[in-house]
Protein backbone atom coordinates (compact mmCIF):
# COMPACT_ATOMS: atom_id res chain seq x y z
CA UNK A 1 21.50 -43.43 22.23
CA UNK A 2 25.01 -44.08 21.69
CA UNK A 3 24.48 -47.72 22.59
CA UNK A 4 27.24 -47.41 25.58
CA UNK A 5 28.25 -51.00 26.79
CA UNK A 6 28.49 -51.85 22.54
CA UNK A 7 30.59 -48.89 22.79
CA UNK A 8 32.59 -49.79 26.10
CA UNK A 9 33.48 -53.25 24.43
CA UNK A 10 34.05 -51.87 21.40
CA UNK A 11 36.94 -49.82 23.28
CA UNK A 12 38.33 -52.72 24.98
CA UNK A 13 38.94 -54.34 21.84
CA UNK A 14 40.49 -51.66 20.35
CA UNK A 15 42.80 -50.95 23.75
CA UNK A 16 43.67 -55.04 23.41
CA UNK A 17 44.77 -53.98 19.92
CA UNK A 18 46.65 -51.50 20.88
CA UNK A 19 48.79 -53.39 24.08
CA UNK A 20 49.67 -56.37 21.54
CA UNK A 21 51.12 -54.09 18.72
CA UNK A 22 53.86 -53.25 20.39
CA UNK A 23 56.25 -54.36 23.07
CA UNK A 24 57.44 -51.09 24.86
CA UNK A 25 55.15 -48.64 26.66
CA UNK A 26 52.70 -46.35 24.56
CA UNK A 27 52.52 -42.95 24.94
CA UNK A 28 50.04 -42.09 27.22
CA UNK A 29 48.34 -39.21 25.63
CA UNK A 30 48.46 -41.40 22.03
CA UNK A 31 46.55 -44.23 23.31
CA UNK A 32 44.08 -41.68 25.12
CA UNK A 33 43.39 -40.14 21.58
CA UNK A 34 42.89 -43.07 19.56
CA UNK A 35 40.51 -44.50 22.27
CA UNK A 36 38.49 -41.31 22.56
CA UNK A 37 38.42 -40.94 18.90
CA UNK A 38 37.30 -44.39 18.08
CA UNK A 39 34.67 -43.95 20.91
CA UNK A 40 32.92 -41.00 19.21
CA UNK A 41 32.86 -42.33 15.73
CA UNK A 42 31.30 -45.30 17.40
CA UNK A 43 28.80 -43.76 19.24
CA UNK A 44 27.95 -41.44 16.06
CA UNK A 45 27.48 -44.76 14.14
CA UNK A 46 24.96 -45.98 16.86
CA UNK A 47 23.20 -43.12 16.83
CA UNK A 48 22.73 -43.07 12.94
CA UNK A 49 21.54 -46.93 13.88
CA UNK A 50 18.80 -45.47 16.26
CA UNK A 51 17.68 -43.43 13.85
CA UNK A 52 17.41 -45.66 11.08
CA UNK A 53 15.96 -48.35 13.42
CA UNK A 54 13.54 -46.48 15.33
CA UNK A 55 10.12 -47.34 13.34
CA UNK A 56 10.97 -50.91 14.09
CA UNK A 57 12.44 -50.86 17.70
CA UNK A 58 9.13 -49.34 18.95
CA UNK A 59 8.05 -53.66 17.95
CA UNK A 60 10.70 -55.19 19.92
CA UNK A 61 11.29 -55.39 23.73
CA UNK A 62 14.59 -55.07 23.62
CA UNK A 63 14.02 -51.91 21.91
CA UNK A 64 11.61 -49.81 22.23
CA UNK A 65 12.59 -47.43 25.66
CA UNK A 66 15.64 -46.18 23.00
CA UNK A 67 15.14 -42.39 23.33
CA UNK A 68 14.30 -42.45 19.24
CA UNK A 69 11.81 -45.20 19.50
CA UNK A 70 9.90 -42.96 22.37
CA UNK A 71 9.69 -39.90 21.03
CA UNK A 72 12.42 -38.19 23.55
CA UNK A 73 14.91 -37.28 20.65
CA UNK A 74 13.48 -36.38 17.43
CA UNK A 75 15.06 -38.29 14.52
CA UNK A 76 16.60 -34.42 13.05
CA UNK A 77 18.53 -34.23 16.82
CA UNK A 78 19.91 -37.59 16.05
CA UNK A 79 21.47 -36.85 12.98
CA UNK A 80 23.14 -33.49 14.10
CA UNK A 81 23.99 -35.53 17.22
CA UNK A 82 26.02 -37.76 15.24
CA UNK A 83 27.81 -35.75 12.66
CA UNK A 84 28.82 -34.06 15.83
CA UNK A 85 30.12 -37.12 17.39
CA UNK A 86 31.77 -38.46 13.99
CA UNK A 87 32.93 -35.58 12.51
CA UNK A 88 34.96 -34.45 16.28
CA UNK A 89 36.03 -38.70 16.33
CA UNK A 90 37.52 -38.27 12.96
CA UNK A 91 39.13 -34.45 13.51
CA UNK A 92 40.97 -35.66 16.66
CA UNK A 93 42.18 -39.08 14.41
CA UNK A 94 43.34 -37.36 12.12
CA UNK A 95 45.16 -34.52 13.97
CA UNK A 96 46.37 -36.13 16.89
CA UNK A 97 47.03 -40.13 16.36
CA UNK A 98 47.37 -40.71 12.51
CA UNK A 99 45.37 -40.58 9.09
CA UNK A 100 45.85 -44.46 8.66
CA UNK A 101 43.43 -45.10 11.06
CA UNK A 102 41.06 -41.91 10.93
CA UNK A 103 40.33 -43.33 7.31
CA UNK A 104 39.81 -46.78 8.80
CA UNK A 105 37.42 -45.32 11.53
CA UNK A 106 35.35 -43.74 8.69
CA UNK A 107 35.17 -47.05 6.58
CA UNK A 108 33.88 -48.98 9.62
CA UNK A 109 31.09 -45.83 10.25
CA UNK A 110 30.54 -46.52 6.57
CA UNK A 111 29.87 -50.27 6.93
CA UNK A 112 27.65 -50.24 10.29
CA UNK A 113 26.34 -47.01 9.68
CA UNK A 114 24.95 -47.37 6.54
CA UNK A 115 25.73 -50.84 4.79
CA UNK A 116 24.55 -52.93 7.51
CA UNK A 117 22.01 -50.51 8.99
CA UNK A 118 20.35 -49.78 5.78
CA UNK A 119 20.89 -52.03 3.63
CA UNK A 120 22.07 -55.82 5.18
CA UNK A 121 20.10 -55.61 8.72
CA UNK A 122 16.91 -55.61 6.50
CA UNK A 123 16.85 -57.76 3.67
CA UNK A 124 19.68 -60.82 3.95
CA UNK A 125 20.06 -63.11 6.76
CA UNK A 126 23.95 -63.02 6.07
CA UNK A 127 23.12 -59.56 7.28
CA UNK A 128 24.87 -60.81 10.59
CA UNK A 129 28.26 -62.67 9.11
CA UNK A 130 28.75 -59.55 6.56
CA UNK A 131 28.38 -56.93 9.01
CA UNK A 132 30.18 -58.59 11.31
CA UNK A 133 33.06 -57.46 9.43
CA UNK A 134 32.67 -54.04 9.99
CA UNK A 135 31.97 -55.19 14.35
CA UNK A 136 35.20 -56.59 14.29
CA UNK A 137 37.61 -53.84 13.52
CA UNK A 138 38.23 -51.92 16.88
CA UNK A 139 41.01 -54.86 17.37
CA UNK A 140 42.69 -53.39 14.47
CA UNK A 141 41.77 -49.54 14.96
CA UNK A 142 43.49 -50.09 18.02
CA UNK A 143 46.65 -51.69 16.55
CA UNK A 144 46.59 -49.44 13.68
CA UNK A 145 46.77 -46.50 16.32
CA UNK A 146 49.77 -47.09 17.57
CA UNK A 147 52.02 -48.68 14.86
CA UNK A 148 50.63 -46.83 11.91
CA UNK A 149 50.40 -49.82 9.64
CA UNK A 150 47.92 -52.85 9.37
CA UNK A 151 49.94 -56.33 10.51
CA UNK A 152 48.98 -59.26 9.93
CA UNK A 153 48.74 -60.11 13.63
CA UNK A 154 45.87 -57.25 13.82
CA UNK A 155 43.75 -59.05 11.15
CA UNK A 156 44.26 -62.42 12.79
CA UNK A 157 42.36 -60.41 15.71
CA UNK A 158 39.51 -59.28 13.65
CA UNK A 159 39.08 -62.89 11.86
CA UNK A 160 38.56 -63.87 16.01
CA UNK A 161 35.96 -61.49 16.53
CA UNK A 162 34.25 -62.09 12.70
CA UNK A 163 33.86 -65.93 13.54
CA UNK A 164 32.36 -64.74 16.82
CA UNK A 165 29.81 -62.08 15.99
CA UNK A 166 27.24 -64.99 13.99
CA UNK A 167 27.39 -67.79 17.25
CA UNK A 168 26.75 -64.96 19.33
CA UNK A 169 23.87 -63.27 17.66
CA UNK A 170 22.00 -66.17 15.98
CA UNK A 171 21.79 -67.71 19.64
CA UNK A 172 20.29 -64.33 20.48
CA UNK A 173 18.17 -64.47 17.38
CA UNK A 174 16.72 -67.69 18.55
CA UNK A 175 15.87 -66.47 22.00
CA UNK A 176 14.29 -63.21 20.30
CA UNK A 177 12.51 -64.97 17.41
CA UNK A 178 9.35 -63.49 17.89
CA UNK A 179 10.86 -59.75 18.20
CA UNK A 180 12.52 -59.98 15.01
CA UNK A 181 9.66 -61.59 12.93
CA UNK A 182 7.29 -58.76 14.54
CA UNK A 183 9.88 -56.38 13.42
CA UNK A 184 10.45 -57.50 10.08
CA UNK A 185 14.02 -58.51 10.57
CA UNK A 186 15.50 -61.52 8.51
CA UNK A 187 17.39 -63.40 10.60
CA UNK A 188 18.61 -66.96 10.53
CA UNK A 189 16.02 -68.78 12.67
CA UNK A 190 13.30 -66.98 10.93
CA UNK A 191 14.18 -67.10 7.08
CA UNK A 192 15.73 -70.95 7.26
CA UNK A 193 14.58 -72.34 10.60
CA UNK A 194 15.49 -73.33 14.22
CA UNK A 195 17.55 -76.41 13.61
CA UNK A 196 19.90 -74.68 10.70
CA UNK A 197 20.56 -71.88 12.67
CA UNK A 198 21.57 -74.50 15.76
CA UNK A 199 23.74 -76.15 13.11
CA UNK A 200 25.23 -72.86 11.86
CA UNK A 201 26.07 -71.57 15.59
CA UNK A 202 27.92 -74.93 15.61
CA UNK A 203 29.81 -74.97 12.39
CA UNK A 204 30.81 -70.97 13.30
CA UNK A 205 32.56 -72.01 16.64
CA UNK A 206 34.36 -74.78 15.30
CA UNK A 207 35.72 -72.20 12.80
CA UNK A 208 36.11 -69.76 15.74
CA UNK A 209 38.05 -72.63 17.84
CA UNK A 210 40.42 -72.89 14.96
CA UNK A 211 40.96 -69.83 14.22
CA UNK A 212 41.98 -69.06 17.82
CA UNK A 213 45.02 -71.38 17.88
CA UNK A 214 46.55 -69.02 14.87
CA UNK A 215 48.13 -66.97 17.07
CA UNK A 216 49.82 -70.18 18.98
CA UNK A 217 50.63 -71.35 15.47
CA UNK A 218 52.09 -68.15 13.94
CA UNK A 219 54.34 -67.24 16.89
CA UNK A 220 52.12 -64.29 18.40
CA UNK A 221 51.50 -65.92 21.51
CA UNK A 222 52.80 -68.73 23.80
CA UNK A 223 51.61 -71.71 25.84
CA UNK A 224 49.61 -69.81 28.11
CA UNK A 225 47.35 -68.13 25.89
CA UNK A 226 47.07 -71.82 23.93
CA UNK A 227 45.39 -73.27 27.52
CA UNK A 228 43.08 -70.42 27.75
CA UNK A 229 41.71 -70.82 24.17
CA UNK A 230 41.62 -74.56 24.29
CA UNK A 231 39.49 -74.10 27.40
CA UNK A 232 37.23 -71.38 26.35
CA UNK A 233 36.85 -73.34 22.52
CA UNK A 234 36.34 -76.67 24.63
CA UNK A 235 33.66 -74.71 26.73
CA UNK A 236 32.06 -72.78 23.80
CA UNK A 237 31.28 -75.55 21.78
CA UNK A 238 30.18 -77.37 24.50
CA UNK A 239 27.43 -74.92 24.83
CA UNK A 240 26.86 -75.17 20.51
CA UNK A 241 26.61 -79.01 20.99
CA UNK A 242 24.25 -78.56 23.69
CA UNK A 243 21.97 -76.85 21.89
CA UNK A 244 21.72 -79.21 18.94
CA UNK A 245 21.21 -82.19 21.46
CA UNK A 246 19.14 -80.57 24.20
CA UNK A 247 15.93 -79.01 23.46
CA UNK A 248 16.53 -76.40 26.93
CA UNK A 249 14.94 -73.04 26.01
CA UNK A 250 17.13 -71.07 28.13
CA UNK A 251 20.09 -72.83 26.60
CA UNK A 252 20.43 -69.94 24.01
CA UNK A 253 20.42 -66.96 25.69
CA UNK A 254 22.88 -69.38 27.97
CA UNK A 255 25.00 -69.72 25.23
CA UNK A 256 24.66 -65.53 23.94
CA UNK A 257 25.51 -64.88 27.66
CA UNK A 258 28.67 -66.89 28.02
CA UNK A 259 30.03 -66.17 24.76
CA UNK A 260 30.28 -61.94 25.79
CA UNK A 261 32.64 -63.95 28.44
CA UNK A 262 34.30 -66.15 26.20
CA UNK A 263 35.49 -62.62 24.02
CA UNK A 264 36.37 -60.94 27.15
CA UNK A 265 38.23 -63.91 28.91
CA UNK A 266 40.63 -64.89 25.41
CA UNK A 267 41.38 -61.54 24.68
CA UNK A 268 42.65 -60.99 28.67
CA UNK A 269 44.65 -64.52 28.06
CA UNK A 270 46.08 -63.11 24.79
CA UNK A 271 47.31 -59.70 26.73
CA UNK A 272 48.23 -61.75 30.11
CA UNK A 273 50.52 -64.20 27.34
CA UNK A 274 51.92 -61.08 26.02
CA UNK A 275 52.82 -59.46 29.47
CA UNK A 276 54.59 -62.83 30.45
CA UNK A 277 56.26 -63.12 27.27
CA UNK A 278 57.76 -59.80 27.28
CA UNK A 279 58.77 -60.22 30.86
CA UNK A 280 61.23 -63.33 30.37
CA UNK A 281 62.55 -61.89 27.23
């Protein structure tokens, strides 16, 4: 119910956040606070998402064993469930790592929790690109956790993961069409067609291939996280062309599949960059 693996790479962006905002060791019990804290308002923000989502998750395959959809957990356990989670995420934020980012945590339950559950999931199909915003932060909870302030470098990190989250889900979107228009759900493929949204996955990961050279450009990292993103861009839009040229139904979920790598595979280049930098300074 708290939507675990979202919540497990939610951490590890937040813990990548954290090892590039600084370059001497954290303190160990710091880092363990922010991480468990950010976990719990996470997971409370899922939870609200199961809730709000269950009358249409008991439509989609993907769906509709979630312990809401079924009938396990009644909808009233859910909500206690998460204030529990959220309110305990935020009290050890606050308390034990730093108000900066407890606030932070709360804006980003805010903006998945309710804007983009509520409101965007249901009625735009931008409902993707503006809650991706709120998908993106961990990078910058994580920074924001140690160092106490919001860098530019940390944003740079969340503008990586924004120009991700639409390539990755629209290719989803087009494998689940049929899901999402038995659910109700506007999304891209649905509300302006097959081809756009093949267009649009394109035109996002050129933006996201740009935007990972920034940190080569600005100084954050070196040469060896520049190969890494060249490769993974070169890669990632080969796999965006592809599916504009090729009409291979798997070629989608193909694409949704490798980008999860793609994320988890630059961000190790960024810290591996950072490691090597530190160590010949």
């Amino acid at each position: 119910m708290t939507k675990p693996r979202v919540v497990l790479l939610m951490l590890i962006c937040a813990l990548v956040g954290m090892l590039l905002s600084v370059s001497q060791p954290i303190p160990v019990m710091l880092m363990l606070n922010g991480l468990v804290g950010i976990a719990l308002v996470a997971g409370s923000a899922a939870v609200v998402n199961h809730v709000v989502d269950a009358h249409i998750d008991t439509q989609m395959k993907r769906t509709h064993q979630r312990p809401i959809a079924t009938g396990r957990v009644k909808p009233i356990e859910g909500i206690v469930f998460a204030a529990i989670l959220g309110s305990t995420g935020v009290v050890i934020l606050f308390l034990y790592v730093n108000p900066l980012t407890a606030w932070l945590n709360i804006a980003s339950w805010i903006g998945y929790g309710l804007i983009y559950t509520i409101f965007l999931k249901h009625k735009t199909s931008q409902n993707i690109v503006i809650g991706g915003l709120f998908g993106a932060a961990p990078p910058l909870l994580g920074w924001v956790a140690i160092t106490n302030s919001i860098d530019i470098e940390a944003v740079l990190l969340v503008a990586i993961i924004f120009m991700w989250t639409p390539p990755h889900f629209w290719a989803l979107a087009i494998d689940r069409a049929e899901d999402y228009e038995t659910a109700g759900v506007p999304m891209l493929p649905l509300t302006h067609g097959d081809r756009y949204t093949r267009w649009a996955i394109l035109v996002y990961t050129i933006f996201l291939f740009i935007t990972t050279l920034v940190p080569f450009v600005i100084g954050m990292s070196g040469l060896l996280y520049l190969v890494v993103a060249l490769v993974l861009g070169i890669l990632y839009m080969g796999f965006a062309v592809g599916m504009l040229v090729f009409r291979d139904s798997k070629l989608p979920v193909k694409s949704f599949r490798f980008s999860t790598v793609y994320l988890g595979c630059l961000f190790v280049g960024l810290l591996l960059d950072h490691y090597v930098s530190l160590s010949f300074a």
